[in-house]
C-alpha atoms as a PDB file:
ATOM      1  CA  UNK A   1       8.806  19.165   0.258  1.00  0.00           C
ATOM      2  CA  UNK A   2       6.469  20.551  -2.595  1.00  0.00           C
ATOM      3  CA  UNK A   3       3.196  18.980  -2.713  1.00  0.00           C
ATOM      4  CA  UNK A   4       2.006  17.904  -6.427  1.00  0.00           C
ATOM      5  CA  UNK A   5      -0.434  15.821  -8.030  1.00  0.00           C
ATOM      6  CA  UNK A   6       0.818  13.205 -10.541  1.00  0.00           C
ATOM      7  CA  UNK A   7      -1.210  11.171 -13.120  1.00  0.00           C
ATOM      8  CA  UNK A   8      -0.727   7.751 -13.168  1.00  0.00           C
ATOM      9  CA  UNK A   9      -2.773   5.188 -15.239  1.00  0.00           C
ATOM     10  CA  UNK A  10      -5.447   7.762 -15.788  1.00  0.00           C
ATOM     11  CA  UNK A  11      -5.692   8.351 -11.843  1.00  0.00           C
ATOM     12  CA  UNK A  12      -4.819  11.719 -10.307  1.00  0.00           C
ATOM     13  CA  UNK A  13      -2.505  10.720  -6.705  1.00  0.00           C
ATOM     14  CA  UNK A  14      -0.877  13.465  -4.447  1.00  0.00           C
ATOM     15  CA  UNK A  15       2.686  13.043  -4.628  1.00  0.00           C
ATOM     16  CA  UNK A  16       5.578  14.892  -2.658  1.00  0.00           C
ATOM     17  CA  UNK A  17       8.958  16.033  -4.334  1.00  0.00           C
ATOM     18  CA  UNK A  18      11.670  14.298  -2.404  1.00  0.00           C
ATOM     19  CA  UNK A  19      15.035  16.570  -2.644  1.00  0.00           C
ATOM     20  CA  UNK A  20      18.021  14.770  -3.465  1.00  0.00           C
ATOM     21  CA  UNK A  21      21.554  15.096  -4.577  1.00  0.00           C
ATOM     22  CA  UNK A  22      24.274  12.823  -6.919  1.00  0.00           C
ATOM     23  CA  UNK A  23      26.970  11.481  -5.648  1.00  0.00           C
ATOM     24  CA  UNK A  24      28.909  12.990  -8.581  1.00  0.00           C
ATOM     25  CA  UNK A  25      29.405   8.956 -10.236  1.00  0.00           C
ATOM     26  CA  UNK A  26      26.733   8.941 -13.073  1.00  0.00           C
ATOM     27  CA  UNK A  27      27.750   5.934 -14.771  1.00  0.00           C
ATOM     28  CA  UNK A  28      27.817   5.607 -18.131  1.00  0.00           C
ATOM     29  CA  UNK A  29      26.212   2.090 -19.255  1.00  0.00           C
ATOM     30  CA  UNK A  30      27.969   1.336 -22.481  1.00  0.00           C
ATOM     31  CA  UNK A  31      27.007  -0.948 -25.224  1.00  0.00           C
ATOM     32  CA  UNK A  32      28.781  -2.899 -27.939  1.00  0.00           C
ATOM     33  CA  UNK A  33      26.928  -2.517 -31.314  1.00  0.00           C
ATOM     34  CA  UNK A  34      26.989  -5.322 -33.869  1.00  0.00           C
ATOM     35  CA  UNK A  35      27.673  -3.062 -36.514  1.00  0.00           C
ATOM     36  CA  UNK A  36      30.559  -1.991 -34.288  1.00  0.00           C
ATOM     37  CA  UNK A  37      29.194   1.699 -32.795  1.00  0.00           C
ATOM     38  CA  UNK A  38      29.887   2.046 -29.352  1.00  0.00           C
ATOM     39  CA  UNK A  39      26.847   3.245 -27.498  1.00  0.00           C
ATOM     40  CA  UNK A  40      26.891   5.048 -24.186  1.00  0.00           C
ATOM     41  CA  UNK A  41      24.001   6.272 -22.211  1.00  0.00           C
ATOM     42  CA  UNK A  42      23.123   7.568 -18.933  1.00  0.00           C
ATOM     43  CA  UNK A  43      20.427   8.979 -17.438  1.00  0.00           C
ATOM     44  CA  UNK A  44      20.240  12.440 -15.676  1.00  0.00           C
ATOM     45  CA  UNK A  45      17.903  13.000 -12.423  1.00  0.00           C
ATOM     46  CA  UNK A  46      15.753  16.021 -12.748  1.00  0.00           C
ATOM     47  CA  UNK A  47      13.172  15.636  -9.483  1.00  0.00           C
ATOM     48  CA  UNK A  48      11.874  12.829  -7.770  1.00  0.00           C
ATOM     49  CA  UNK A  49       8.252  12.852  -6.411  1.00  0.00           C
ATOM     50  CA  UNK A  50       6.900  10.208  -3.300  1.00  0.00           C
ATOM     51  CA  UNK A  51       3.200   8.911  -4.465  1.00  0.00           C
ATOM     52  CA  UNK A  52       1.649   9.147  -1.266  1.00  0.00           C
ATOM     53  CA  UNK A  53      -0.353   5.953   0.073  1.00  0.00           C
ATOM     54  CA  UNK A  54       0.989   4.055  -3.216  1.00  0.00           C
ATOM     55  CA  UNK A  55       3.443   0.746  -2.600  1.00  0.00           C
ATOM     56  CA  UNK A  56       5.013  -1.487  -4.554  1.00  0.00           C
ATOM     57  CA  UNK A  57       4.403  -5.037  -4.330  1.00  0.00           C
ATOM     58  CA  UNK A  58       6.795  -5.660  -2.066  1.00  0.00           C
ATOM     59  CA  UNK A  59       5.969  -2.123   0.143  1.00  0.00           C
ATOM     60  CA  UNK A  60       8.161   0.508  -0.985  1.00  0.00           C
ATOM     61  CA  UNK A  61       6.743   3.328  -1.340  1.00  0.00           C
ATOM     62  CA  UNK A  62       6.027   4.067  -5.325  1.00  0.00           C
ATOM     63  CA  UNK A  63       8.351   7.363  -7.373  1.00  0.00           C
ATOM     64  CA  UNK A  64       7.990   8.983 -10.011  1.00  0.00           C
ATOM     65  CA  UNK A  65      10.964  10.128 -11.635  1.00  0.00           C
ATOM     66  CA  UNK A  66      11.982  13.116 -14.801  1.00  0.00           C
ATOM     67  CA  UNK A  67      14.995  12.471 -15.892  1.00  0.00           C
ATOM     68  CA  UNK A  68      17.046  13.170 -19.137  1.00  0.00           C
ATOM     69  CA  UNK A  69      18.712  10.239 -21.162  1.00  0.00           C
ATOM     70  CA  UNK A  70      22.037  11.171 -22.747  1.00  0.00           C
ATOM     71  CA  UNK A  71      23.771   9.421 -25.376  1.00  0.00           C
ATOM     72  CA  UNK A  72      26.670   9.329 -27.145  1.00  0.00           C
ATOM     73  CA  UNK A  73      28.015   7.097 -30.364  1.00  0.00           C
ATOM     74  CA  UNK A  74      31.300   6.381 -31.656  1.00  0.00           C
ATOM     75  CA  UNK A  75      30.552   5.027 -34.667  1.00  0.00           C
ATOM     76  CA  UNK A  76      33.063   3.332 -37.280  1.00  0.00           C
ATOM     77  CA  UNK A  77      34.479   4.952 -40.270  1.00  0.00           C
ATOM     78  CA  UNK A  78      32.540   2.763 -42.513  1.00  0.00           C
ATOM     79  CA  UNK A  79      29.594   3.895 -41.461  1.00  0.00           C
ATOM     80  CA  UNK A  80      29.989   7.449 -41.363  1.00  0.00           C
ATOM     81  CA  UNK A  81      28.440   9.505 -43.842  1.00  0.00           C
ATOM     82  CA  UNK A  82      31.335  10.456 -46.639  1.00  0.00           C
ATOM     83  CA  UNK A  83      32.048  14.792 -47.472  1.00  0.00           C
END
């Protein structure tokens, strides 16, 4: 595991990457829009790093997480721009 340092709060912590893989079922979370667009987003795992000596509340250990949002409308006619 890469070592790295992460800033959190205005506090420098060592953090390690922790390797891991999808199990190939990113879920899209879909929305209902009053204006009646569907919305669907997911997010995409880049790397995960382990904060050492930081815990949650309830004693997990504390991550840090880059990851890319994706999203995707289907919007009505109506509101689609016209030409």
């Amino acid at each position: 595991m890469a070592k790295r340092t992460v800033n959190i709060g205005g506090q420098d912590f060592s953090a390690e990457e922790v390797e891991f893989e999808s199990d190939g079922a990113e879920k899209w979370n879909i929305y209902a829009l009053h204006d009646g667009t569907t919305l669907k987003m997911k997010a995409v795992l880049a790397n995960v790093l382990r904060v050492n000596g930081q815990y949650a509340p309830n004693g997990d250990p504390l991550y840090t997480v880059n990851a890319q949002i994706v999203v995707a409308t289907t919007a009505p006619e109506s509101l689609k721009k016209k030409g």
